[in-house]
Protein backbone atom coordinates (compact mmCIF):
# COMPACT_ATOMS: atom_id res chain seq x y z
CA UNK A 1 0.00 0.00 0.00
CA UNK A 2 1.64 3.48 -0.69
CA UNK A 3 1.49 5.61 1.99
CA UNK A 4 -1.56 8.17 2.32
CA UNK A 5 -1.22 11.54 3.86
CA UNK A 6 -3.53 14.63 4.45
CA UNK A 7 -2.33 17.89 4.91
CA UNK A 8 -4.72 20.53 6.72
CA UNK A 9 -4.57 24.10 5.35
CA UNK A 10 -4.58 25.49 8.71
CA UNK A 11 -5.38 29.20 8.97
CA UNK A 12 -6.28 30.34 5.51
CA UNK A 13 -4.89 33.68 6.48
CA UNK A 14 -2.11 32.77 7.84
CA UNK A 15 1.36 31.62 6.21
CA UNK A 16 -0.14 27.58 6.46
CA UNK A 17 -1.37 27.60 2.44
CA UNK A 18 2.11 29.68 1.45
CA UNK A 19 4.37 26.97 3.01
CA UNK A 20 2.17 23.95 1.96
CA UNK A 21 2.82 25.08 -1.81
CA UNK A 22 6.11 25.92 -1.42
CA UNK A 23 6.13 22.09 0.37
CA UNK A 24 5.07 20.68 -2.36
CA UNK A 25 7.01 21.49 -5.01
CA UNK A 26 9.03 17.95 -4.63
CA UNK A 27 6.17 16.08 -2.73
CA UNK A 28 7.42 12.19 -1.46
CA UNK A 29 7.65 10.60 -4.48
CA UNK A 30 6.11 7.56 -3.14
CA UNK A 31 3.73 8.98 -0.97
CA UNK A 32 0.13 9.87 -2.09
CA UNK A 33 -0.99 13.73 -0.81
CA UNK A 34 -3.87 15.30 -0.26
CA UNK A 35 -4.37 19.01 0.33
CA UNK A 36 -7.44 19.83 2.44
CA UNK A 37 -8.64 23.36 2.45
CA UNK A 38 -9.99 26.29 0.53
CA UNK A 39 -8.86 26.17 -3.13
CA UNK A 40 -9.36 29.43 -4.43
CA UNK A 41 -7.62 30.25 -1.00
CA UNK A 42 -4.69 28.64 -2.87
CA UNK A 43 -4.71 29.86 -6.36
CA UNK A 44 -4.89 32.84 -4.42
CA UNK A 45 -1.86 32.03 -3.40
CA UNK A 46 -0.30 30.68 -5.81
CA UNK A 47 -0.49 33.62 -7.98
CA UNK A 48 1.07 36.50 -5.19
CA UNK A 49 4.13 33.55 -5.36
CA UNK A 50 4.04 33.45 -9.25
CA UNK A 51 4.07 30.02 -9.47
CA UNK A 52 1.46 27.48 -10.79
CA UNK A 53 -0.32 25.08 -8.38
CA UNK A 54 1.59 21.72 -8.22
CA UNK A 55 0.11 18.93 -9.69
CA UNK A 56 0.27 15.39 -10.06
CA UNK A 57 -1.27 11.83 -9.93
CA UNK A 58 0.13 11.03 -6.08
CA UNK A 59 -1.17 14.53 -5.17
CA UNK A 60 -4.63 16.48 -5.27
CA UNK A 61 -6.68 19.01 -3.55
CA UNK A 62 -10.09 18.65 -1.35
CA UNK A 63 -12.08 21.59 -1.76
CA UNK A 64 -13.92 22.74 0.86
CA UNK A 65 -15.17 25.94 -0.66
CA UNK A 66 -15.93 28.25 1.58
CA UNK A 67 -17.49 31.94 0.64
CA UNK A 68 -15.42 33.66 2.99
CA UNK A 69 -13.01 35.88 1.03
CA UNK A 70 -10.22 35.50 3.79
CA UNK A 71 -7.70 38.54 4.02
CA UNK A 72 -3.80 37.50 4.90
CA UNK A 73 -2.76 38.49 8.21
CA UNK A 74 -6.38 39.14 9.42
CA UNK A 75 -7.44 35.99 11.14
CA UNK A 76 -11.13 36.03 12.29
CA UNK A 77 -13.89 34.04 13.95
CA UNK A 78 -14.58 32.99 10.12
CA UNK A 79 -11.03 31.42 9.71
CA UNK A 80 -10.91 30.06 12.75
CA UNK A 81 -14.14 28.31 11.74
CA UNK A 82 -12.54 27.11 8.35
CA UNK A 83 -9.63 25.94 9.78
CA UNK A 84 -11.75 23.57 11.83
CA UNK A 85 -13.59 22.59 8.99
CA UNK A 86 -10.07 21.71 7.62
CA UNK A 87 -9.35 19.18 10.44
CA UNK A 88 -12.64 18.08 10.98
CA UNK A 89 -12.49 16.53 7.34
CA UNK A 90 -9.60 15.56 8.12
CA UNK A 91 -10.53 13.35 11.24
CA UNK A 92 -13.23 11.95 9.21
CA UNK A 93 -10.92 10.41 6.48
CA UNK A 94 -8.85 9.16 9.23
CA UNK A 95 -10.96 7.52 11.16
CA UNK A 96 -12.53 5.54 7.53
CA UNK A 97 -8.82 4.28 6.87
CA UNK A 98 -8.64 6.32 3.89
CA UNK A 99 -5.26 8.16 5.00
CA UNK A 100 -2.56 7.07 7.36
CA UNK A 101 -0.93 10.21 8.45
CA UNK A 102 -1.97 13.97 8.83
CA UNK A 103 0.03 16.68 8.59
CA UNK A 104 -1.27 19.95 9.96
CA UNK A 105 -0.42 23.92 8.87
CA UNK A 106 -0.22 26.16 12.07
CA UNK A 107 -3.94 27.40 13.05
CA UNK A 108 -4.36 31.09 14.83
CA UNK A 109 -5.94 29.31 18.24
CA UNK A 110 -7.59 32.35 19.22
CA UNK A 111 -9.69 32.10 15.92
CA UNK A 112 -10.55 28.76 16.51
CA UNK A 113 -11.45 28.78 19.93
CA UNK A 114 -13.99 31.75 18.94
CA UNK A 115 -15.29 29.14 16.65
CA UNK A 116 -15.21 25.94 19.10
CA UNK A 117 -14.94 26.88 22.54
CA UNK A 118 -12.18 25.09 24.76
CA UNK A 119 -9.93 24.98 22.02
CA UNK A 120 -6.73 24.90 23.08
CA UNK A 121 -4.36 23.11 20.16
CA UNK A 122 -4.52 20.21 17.88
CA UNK A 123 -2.62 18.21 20.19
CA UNK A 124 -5.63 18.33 22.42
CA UNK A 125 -8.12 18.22 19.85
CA UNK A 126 -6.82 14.93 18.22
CA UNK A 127 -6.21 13.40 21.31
CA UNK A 128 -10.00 13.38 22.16
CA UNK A 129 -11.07 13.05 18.45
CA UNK A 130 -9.30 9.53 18.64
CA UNK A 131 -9.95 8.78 22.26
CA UNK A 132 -6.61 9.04 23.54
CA UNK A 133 -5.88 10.51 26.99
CA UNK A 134 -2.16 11.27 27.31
CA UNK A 135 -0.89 12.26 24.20
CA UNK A 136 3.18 13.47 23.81
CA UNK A 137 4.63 15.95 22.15
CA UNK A 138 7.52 15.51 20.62
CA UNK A 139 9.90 17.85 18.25
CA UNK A 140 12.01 16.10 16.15
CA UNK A 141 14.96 17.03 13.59
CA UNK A 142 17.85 14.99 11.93
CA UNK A 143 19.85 15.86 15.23
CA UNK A 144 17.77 16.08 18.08
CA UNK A 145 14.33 15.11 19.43
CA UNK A 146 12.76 16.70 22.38
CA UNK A 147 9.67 15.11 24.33
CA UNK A 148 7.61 17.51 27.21
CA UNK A 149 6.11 16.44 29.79
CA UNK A 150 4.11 19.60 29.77
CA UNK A 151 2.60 21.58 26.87
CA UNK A 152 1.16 25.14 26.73
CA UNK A 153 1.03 25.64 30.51
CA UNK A 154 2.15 28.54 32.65
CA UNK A 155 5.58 28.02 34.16
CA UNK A 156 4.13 28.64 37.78
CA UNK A 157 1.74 25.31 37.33
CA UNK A 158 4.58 23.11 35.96
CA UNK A 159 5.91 21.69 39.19
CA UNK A 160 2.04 20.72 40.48
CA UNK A 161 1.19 19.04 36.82
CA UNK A 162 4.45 16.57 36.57
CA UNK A 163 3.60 13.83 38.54
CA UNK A 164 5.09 10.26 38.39
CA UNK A 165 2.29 8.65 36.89
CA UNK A 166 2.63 11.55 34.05
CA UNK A 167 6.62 11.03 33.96
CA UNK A 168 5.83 7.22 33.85
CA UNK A 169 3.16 7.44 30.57
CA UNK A 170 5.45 10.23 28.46
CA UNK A 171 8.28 7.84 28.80
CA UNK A 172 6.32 4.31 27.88
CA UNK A 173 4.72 6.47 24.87
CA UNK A 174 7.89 7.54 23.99
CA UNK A 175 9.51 4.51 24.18
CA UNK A 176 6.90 2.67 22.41
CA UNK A 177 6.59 5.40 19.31
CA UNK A 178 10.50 5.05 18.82
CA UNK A 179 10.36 1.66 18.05
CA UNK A 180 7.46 1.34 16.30
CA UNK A 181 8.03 4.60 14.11
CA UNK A 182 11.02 5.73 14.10
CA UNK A 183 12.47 1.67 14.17
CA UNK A 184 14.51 2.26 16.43
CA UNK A 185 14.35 -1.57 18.31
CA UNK A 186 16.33 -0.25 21.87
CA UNK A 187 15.86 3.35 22.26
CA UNK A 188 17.84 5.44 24.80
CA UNK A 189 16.47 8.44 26.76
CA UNK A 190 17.63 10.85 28.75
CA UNK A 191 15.75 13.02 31.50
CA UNK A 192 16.29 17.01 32.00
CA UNK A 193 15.43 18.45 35.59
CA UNK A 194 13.88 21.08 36.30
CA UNK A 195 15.68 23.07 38.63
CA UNK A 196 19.25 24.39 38.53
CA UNK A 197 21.57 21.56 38.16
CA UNK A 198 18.78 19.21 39.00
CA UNK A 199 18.37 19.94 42.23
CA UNK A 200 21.81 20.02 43.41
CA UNK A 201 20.93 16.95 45.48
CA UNK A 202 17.80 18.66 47.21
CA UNK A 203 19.39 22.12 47.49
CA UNK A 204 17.48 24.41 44.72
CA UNK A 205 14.25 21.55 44.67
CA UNK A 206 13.36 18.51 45.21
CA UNK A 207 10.76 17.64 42.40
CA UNK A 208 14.11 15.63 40.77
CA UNK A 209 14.50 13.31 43.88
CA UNK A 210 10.63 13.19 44.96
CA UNK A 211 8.86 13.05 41.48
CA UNK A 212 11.37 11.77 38.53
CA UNK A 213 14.21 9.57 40.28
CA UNK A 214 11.47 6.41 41.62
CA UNK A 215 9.63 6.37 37.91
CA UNK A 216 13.45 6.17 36.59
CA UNK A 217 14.26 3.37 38.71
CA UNK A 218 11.52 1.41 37.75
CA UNK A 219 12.04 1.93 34.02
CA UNK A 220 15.87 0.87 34.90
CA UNK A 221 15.26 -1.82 36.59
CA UNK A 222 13.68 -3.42 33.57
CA UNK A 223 16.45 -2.92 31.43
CA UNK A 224 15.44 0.56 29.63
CA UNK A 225 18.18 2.48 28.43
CA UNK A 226 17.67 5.55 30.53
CA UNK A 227 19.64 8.38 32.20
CA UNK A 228 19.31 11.60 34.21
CA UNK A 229 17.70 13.71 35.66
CA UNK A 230 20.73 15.97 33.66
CA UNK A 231 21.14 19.85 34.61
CA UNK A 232 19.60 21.38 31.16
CA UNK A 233 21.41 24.20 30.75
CA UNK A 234 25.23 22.33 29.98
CA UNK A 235 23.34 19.35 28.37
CA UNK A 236 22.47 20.80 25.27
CA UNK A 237 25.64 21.65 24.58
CA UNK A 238 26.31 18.12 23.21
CA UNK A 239 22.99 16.24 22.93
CA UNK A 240 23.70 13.86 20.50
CA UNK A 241 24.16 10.18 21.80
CA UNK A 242 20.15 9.88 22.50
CA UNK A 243 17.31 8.79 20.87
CA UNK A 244 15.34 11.40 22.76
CA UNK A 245 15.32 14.28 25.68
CA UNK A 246 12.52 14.19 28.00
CA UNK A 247 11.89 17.97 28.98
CA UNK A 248 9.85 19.72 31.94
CA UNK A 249 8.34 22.40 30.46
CA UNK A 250 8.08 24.28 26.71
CA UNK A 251 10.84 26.54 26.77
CA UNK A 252 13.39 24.18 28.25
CA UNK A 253 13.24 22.00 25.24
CA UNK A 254 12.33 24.34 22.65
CA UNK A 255 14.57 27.01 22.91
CA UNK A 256 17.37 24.21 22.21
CA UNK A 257 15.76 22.41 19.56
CA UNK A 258 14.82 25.41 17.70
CA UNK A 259 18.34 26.73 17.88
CA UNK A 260 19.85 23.03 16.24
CA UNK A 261 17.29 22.38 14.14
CA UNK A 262 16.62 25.74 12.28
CA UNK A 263 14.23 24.39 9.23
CA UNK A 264 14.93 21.08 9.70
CA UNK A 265 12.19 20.00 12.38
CA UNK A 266 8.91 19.84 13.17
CA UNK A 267 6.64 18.47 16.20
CA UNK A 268 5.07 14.89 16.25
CA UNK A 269 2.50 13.78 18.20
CA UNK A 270 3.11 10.45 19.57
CA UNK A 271 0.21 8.02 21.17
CA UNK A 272 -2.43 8.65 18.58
CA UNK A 273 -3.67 5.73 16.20
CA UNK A 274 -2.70 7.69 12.97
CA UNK A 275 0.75 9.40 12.23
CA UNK A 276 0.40 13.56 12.97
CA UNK A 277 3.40 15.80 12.06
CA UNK A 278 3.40 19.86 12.10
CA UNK A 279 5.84 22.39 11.36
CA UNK A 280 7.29 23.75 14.61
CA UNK A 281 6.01 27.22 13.92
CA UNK A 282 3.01 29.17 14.46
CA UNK A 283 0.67 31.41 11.66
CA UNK A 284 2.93 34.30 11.82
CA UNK A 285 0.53 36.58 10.49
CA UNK A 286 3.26 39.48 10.35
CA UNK A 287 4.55 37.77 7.24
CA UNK A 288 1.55 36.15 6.31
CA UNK A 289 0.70 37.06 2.05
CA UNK A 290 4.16 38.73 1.74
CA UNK A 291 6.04 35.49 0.30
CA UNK A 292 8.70 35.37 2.90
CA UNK A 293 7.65 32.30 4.69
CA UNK A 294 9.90 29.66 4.91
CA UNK A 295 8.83 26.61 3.96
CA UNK A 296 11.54 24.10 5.51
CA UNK A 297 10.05 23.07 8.69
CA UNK A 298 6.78 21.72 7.05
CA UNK A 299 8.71 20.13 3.88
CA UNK A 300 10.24 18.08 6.54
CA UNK A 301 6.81 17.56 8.52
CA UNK A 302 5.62 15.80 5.42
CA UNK A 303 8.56 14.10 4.69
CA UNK A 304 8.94 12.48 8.06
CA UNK A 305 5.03 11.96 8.32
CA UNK A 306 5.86 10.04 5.02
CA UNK A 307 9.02 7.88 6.30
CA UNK A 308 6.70 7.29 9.97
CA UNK A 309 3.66 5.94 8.06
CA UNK A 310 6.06 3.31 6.05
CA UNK A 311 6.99 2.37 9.25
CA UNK A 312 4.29 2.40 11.27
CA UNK A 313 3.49 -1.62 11.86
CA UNK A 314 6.51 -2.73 10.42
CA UNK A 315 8.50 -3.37 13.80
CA UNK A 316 7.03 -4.61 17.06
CA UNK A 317 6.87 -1.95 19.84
CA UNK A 318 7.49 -4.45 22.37
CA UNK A 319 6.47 -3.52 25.99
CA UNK A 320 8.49 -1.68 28.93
């Protein structure tokens, strides 16, 4: 079976249809593609880049054809409510086994929550569109990937909301993802802390000693390949040597990863029944229409999405 992916539009005025074009210009050769979105919102776009639409028989586009004339850099309730629409399809496919994978342009969440209320990201949202209750999000790149035990949560609540049972299901999903998709048959992780030099041995916290060091043990004493909890801020220096990071909070393990993997990374969500990739930036509607938008990060989202899917099934996940 060749590999099926959708890719979501995300905000139509946002930079998501700009980098999805520029994306495709070399699409996975052996992957089949399908755009969902607005297409006039694309020729639209098309034409301010002064290129054609790509076309081709592993790639076409699912019009959802919306009135709305949307503006670039003006998201609205009406956006919000298309890009919705965008994943909403999207979910459908999925869940009829007519895709595999999804790859998803950067929505304005603002917009969308006007349009669904509780919105918070499509982490969330595909999580409970495919019954899944602990999602992970990872950010991956050719030289580093970086797992979070926390998502888009203020810094003041991220001491209360680890917890060993949360500590214990990032790293089995973690585990169990790089084996199955990324086929990698022993993975090794290693654990940031998340005070100053990890604590110090109790003297600036004790969240390392009270909350990560008994899940660790466990995992070690059944023969994972683990390590930690590591003082974040000389880690990073030299990361290389894992499969994977496990981070506190957002910052702590994007602000790295960002930095090493310039356009070559994006995030993956890890738990779900279907492959999800996204680039590993927002709408950025102060470039959004003006051409400038780089379209690295979500050439590699679909490229990875592609190389997970083949994957996906094809090696045992085994158990931890």
């Amino acid at each position: 079976m060749i590999p099926s992916l959708l890719i979501t539009a995300g905000d139509p005025c946002g930079i998501g249809p700009e980098v999805v074009l520029k994306a495709l210009v070399s699409p996975p050769p052996s992957c089949r593609v399908a755009v969902i979105g607005d297409l006039a919102v694309f020729e639209r776009t098309a034409v301010r880049l002064g290129r054609r639409l790509p076309r081709g028989s592993h790639l076409e586009f699912l019009d959802l054809a919306h009135r709305q004339r949307y503006t670039p850099g003006r998201p609205s309730a009406a956006s919000g409510q298309a890009s919705l629409d965008y994943l909403e399809a999207a979910v459908g496919l999925l869940r009829r086994g007519v895709a595999q994978g999804l790859v998803t342009a950067p929505v304005t969440k603002w917009a969308v929550e006007r349009a669904r209320r509780g919105f918070k990201g499509h982490t969330e949202y595909l999580a409970r569109a495919f019954g899944v209750a602990n999602p992970v999000m990872m950010f991956a790149s050719p030289l580093l990937r970086v797992v979070l035990l926390t998502r888009h949560v203020a810094l003041r609540r991220v001491p209360s909301r680890v917890t060993p049972r949360l500590v214990r299901d990032t790293i089995r999903t973690t585990l169990g993802s790089l084996r199955r998709e990324f086929g990698i048959r022993h993975p090794s992780l290693v654990v940031c802390g998340l005070n100053p030099h990890a604590g110090e041995g109790g003297l600036f916290g004790r969240e390392e000693r009270r909350v990560l060091r008994p899940v660790m043990r466990e995992f070690l004493r059944r023969g994972v390949r683990l390590e930690g909890p590591v003082s974040a801020d000389g880690f990073f220096a030299d990361p290389l040597g894992y499969d994977a990071v496990v981070c506190w909070y957002h910052d702590q393990g994007l602000i790295p990863f960002k930095l090493l993997a310039r356009d070559r990374g994006c995030q993956v969500t890890l738990g779900l029944p279907i492959v999800r990739t996204s680039p590993d930036h927002g709408s950025a509607m102060e470039i959004a229409g003006t051409g400038r938008a780089h379209p690295g990060s979500m050439r590699y989202a679909i490229e990875l999405a592609s190389t997970l899917v083949a994957k996906r099934g094809q090696t045992p996940s085994g158990g931890v």
